[in-house]
PDB file of N, CA and C in Angstrom:
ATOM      1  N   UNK A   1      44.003  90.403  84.662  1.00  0.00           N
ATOM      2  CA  UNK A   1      45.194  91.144  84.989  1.00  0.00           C
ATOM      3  C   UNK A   1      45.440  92.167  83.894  1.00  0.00           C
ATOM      4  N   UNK A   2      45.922  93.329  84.380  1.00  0.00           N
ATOM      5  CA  UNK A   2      46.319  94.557  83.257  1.00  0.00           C
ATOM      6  C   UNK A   2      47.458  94.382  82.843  1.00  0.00           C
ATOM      7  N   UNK A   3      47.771  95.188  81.968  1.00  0.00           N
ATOM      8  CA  UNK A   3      49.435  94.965  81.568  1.00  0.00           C
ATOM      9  C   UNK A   3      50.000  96.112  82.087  1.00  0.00           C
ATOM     10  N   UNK A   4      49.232  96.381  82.668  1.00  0.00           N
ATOM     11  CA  UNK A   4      50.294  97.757  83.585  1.00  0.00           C
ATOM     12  C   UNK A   4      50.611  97.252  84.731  1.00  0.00           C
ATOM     13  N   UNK A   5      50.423  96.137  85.681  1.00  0.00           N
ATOM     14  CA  UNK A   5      50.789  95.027  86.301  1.00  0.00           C
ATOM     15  C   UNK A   5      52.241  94.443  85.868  1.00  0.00           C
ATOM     16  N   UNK A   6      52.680  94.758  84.588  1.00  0.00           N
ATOM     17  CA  UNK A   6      53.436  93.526  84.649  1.00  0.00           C
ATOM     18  C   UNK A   6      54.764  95.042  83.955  1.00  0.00           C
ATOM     19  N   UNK A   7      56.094  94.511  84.352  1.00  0.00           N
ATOM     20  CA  UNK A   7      56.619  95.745  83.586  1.00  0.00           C
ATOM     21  C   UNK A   7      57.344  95.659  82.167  1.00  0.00           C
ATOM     22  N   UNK A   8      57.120  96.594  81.638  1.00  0.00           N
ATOM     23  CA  UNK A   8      57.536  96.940  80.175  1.00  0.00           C
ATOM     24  C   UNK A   8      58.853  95.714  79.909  1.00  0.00           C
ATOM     25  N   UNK A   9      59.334  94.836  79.064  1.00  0.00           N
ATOM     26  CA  UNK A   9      60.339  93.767  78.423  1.00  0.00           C
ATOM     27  C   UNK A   9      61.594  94.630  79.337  1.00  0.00           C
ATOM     28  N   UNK A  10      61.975  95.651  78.185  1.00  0.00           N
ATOM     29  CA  UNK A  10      63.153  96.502  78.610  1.00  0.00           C
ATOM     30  C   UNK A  10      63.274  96.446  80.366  1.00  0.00           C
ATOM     31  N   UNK A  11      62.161  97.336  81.118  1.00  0.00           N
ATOM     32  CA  UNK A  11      62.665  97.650  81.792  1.00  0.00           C
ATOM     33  C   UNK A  11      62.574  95.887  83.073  1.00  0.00           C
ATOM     34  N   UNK A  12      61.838  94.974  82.399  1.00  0.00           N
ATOM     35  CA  UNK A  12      62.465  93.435  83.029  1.00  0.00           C
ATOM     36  C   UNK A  12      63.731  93.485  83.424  1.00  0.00           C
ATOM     37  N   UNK A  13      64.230  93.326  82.070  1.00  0.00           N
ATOM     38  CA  UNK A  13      65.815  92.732  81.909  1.00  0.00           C
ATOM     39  C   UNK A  13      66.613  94.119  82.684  1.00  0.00           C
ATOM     40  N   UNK A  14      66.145  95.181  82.665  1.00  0.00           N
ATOM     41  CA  UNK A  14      66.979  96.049  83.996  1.00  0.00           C
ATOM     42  C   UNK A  14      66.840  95.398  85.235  1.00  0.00           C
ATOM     43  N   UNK A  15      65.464  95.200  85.751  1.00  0.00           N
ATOM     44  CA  UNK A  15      65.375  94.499  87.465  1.00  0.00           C
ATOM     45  C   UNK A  15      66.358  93.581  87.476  1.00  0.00           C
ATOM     46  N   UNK A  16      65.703  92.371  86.479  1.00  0.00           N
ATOM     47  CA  UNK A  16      66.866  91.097  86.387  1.00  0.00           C
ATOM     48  C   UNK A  16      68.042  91.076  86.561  1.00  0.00           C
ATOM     49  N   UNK A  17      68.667  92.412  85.511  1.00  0.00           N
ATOM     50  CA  UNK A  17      70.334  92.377  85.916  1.00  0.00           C
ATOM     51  C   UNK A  17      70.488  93.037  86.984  1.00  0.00           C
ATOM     52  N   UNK A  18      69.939  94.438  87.933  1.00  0.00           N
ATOM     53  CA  UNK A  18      70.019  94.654  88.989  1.00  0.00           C
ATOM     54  C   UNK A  18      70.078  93.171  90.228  1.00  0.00           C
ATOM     55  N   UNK A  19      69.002  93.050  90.020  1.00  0.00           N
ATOM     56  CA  UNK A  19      68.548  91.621  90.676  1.00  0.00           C
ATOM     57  C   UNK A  19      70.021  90.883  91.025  1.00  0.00           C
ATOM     58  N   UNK A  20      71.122  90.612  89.873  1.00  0.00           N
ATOM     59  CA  UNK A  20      71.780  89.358  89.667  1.00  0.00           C
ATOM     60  C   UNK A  20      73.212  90.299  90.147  1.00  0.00           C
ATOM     61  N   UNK A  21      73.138  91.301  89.955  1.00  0.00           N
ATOM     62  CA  UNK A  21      74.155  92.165  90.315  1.00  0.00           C
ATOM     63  C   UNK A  21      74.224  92.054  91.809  1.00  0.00           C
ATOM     64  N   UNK A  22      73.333  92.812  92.741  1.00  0.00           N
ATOM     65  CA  UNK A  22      73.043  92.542  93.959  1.00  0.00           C
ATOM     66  C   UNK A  22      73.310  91.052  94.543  1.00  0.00           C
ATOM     67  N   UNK A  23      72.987  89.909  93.911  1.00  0.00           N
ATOM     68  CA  UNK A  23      73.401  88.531  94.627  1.00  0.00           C
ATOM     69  C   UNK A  23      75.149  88.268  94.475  1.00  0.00           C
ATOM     70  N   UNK A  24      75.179  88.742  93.493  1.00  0.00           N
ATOM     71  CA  UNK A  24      76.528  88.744  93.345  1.00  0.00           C
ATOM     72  C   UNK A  24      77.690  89.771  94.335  1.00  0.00           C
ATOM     73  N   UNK A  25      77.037  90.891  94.321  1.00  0.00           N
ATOM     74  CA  UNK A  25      77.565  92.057  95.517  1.00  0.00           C
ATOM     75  C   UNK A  25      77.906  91.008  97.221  1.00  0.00           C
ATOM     76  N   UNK A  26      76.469  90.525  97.699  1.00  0.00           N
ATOM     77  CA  UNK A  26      76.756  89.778  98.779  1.00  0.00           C
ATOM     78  C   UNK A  26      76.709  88.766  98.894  1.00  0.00           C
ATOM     79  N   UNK A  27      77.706  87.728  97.576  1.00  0.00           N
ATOM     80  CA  UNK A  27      77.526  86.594  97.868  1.00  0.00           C
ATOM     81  C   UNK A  27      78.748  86.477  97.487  1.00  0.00           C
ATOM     82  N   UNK A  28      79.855  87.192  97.555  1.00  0.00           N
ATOM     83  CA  UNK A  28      81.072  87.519  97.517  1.00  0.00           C
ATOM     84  C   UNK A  28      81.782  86.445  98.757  1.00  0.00           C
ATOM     85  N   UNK A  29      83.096  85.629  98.153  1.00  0.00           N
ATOM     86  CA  UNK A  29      83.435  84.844  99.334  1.00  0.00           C
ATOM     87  C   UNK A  29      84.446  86.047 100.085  1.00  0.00           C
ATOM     88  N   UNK A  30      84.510  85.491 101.288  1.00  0.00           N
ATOM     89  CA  UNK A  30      85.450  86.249 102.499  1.00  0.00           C
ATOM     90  C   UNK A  30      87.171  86.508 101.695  1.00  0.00           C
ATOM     91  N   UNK A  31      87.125  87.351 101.771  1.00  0.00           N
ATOM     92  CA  UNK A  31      89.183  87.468 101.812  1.00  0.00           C
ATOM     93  C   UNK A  31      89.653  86.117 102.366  1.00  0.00           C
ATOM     94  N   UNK A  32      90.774  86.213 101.635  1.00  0.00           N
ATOM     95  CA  UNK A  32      91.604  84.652 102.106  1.00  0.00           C
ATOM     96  C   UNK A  32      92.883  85.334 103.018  1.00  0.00           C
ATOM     97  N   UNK A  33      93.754  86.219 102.401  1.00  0.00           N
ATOM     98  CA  UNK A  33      94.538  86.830 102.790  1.00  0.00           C
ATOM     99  C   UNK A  33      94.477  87.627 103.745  1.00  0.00           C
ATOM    100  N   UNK A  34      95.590  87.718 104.984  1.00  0.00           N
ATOM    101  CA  UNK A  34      94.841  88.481 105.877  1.00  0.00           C
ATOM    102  C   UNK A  34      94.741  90.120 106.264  1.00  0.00           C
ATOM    103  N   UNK A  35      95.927  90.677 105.182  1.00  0.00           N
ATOM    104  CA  UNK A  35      95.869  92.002 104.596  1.00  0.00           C
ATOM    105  C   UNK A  35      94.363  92.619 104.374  1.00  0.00           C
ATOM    106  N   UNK A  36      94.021  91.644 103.331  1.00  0.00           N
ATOM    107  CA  UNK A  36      92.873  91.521 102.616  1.00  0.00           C
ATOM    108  C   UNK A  36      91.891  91.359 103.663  1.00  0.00           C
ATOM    109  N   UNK A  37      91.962  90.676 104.514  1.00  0.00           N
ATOM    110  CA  UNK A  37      90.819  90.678 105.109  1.00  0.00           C
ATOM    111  C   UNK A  37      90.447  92.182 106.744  1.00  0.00           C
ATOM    112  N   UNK A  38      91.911  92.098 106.965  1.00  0.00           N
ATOM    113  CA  UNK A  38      92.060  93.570 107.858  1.00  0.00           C
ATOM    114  C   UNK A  38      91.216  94.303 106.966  1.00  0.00           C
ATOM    115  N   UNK A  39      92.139  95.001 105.718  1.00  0.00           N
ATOM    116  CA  UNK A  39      91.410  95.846 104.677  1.00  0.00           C
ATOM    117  C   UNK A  39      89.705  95.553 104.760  1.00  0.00           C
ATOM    118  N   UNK A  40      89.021  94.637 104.750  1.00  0.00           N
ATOM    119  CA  UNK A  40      87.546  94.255 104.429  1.00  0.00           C
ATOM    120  C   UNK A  40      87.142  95.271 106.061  1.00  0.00           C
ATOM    121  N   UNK A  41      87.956  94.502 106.922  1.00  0.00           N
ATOM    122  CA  UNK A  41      87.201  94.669 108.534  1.00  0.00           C
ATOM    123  C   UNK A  41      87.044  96.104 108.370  1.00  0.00           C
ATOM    124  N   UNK A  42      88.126  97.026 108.065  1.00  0.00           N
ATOM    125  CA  UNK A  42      88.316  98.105 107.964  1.00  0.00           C
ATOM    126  C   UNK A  42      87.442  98.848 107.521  1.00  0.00           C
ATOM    127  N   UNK A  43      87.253  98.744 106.434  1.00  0.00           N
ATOM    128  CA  UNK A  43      85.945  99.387 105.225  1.00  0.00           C
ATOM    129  C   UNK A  43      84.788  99.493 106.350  1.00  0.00           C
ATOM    130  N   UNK A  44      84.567  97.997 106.800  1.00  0.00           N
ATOM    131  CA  UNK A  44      82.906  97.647 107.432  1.00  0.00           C
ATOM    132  C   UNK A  44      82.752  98.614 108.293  1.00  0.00           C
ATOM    133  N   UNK A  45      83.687  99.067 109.037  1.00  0.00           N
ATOM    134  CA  UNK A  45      83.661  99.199 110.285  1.00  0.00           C
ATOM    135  C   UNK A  45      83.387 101.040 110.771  1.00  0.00           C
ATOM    136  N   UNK A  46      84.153 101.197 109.651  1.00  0.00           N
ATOM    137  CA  UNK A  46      84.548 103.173 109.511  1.00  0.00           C
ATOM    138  C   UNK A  46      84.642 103.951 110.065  1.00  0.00           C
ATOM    139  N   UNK A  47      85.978 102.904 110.888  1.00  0.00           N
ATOM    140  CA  UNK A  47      86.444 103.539 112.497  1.00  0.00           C
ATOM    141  C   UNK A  47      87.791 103.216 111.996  1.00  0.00           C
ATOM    142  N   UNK A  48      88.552 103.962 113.067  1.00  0.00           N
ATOM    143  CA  UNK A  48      90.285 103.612 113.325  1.00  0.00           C
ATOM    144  C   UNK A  48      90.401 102.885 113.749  1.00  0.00           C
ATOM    145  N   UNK A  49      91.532 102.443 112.970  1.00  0.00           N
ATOM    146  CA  UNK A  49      92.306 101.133 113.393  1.00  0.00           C
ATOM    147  C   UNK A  49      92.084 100.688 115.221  1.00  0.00           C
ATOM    148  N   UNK A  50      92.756 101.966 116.068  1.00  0.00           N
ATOM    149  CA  UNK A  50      92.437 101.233 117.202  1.00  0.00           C
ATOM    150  C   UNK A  50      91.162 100.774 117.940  1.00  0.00           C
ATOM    151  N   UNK A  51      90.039 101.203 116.752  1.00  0.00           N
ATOM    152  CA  UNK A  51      88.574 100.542 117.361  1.00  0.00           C
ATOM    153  C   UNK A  51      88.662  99.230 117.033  1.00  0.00           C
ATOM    154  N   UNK A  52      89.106  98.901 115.699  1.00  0.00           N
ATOM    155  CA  UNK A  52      88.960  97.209 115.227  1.00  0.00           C
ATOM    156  C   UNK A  52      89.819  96.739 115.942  1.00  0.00           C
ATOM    157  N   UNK A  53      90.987  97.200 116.701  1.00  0.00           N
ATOM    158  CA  UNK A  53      92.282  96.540 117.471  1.00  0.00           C
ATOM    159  C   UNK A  53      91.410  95.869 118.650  1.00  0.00           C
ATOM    160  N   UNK A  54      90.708  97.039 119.661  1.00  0.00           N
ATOM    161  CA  UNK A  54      90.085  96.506 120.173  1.00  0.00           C
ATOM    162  C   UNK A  54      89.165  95.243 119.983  1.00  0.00           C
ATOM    163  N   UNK A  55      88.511  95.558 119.056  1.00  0.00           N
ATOM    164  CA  UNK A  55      87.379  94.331 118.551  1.00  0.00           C
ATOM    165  C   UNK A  55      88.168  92.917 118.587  1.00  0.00           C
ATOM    166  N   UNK A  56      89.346  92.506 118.285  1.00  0.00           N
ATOM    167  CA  UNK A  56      89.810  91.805 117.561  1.00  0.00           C
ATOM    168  C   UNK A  56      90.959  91.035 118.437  1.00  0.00           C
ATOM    169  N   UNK A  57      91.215  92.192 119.615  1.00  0.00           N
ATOM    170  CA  UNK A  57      92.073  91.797 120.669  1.00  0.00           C
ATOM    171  C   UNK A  57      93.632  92.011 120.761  1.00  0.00           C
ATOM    172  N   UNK A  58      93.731  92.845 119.843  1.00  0.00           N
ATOM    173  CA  UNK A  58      95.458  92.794 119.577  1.00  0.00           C
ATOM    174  C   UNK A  58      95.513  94.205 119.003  1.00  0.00           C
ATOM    175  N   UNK A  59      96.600  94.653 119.102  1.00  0.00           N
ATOM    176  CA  UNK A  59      97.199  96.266 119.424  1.00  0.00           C
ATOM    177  C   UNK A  59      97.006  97.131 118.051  1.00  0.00           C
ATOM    178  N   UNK A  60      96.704  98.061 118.261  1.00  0.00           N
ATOM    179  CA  UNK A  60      96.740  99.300 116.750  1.00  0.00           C
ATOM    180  C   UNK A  60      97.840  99.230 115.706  1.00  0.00           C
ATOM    181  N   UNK A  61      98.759  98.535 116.333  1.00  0.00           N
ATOM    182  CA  UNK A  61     100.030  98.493 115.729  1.00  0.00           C
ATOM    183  C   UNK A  61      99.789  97.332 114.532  1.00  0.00           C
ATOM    184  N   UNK A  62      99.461  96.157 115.418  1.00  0.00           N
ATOM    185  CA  UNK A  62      99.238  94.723 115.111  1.00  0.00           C
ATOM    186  C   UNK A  62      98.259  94.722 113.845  1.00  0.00           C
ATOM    187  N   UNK A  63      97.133  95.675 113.851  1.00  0.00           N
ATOM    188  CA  UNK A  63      96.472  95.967 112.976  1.00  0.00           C
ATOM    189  C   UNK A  63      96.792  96.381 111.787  1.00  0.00           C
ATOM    190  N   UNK A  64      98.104  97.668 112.141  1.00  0.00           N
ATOM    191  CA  UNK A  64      98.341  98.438 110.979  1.00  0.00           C
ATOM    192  C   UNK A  64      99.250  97.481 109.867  1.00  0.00           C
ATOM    193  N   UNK A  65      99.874  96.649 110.601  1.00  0.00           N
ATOM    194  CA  UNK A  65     101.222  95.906 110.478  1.00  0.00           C
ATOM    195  C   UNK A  65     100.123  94.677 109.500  1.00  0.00           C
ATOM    196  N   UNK A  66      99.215  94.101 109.601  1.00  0.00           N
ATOM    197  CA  UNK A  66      98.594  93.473 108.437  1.00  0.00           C
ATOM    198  C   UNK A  66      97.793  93.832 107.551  1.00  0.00           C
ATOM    199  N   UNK A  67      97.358  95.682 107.725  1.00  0.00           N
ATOM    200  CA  UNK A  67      97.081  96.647 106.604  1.00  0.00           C
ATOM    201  C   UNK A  67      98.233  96.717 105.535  1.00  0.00           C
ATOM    202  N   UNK A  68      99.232  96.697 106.611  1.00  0.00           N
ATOM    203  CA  UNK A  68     100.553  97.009 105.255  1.00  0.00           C
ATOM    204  C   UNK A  68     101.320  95.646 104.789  1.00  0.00           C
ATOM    205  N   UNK A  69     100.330  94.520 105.064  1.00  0.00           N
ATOM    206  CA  UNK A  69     100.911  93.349 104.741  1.00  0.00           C
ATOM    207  C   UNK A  69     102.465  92.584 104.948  1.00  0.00           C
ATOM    208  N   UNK A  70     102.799  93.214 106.480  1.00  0.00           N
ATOM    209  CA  UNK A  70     103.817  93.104 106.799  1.00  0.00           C
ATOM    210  C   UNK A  70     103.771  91.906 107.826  1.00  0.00           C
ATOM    211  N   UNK A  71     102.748  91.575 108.337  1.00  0.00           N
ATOM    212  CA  UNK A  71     102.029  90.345 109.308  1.00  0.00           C
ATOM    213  C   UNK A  71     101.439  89.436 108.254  1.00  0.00           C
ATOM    214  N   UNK A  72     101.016  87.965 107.845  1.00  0.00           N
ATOM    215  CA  UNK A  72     100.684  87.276 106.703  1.00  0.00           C
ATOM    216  C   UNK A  72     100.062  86.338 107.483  1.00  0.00           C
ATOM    217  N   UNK A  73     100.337  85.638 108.745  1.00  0.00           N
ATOM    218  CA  UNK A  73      99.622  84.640 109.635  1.00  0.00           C
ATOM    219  C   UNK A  73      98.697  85.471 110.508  1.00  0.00           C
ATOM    220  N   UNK A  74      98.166  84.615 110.767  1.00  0.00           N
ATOM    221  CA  UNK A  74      97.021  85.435 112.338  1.00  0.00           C
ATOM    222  C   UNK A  74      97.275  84.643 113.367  1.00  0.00           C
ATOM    223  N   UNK A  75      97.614  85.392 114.487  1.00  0.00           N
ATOM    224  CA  UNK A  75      97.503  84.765 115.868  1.00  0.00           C
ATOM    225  C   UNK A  75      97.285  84.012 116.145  1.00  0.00           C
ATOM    226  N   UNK A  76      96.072  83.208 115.710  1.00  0.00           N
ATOM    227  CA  UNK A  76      95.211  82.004 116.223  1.00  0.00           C
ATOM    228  C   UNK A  76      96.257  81.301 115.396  1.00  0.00           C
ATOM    229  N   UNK A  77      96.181  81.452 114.067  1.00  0.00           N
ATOM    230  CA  UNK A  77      97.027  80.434 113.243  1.00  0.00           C
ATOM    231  C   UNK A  77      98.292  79.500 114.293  1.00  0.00           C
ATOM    232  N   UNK A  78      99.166  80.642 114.834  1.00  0.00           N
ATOM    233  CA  UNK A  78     100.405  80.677 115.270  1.00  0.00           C
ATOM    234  C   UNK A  78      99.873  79.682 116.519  1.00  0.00           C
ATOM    235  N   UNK A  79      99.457  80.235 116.980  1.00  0.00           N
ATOM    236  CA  UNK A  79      98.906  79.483 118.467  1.00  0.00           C
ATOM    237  C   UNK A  79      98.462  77.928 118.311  1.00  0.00           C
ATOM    238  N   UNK A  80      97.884  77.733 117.350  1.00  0.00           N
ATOM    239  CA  UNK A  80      97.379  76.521 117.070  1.00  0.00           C
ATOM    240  C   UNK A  80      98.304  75.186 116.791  1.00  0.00           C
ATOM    241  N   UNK A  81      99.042  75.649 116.020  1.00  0.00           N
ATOM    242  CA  UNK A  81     100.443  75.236 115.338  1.00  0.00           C
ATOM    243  C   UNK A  81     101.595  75.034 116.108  1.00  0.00           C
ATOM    244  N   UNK A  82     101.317  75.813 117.423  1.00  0.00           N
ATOM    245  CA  UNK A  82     102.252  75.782 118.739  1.00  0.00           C
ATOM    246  C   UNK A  82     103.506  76.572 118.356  1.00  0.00           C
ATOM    247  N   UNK A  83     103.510  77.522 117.705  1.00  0.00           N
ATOM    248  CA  UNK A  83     104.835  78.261 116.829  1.00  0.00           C
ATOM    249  C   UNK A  83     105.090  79.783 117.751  1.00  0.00           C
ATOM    250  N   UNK A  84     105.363  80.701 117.199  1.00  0.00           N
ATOM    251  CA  UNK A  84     105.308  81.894 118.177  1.00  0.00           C
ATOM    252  C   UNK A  84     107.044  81.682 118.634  1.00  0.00           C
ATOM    253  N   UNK A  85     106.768  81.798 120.065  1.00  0.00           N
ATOM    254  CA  UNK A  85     108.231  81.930 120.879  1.00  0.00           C
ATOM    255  C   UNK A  85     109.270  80.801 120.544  1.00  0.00           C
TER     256      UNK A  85
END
């Protein structure tokens, strides 16, 4: 084997921390919050609100309203719990 095969010390420990950077990028846990997690859908998506409304089943409004952290439960939550009306 050559040593031009193998790469220079320095530029190792660059891959490596690239390397560890990247696992770390997508091994990120999910938003807990659901602001936080609208916000995430949002980013992914890099559409308007009323495209993810659609996706998601509930109104542009409904969307904006847990962008601005003014909604804190999710639907399902409510439903489950038998709460709502």
């Amino acid at each position: 084997m050559t040593s031009s095969s193998w790469p220079p010390p320095g530029r190792r420990k660059v891959l490596e921390a690239l390397a560890r950077a990247e696992r770390k990028v997508f091994t990120r846990p999910a938003p807990n919050s659901a602001k936080a997690q609208v916000k995430f859908l949002l980013t992914r998506a890099k559409g308007p609100t009323k495209d993810l409304a659609e996706r998601l089943g509930v109104s542009r409004r409904t969307v904006e309203r847990y962008r601005a952290g003014e909604l804190t439960t999710h639907r399902s939550a409510v439903s489950r719990s038998g709460g709502g009306d």
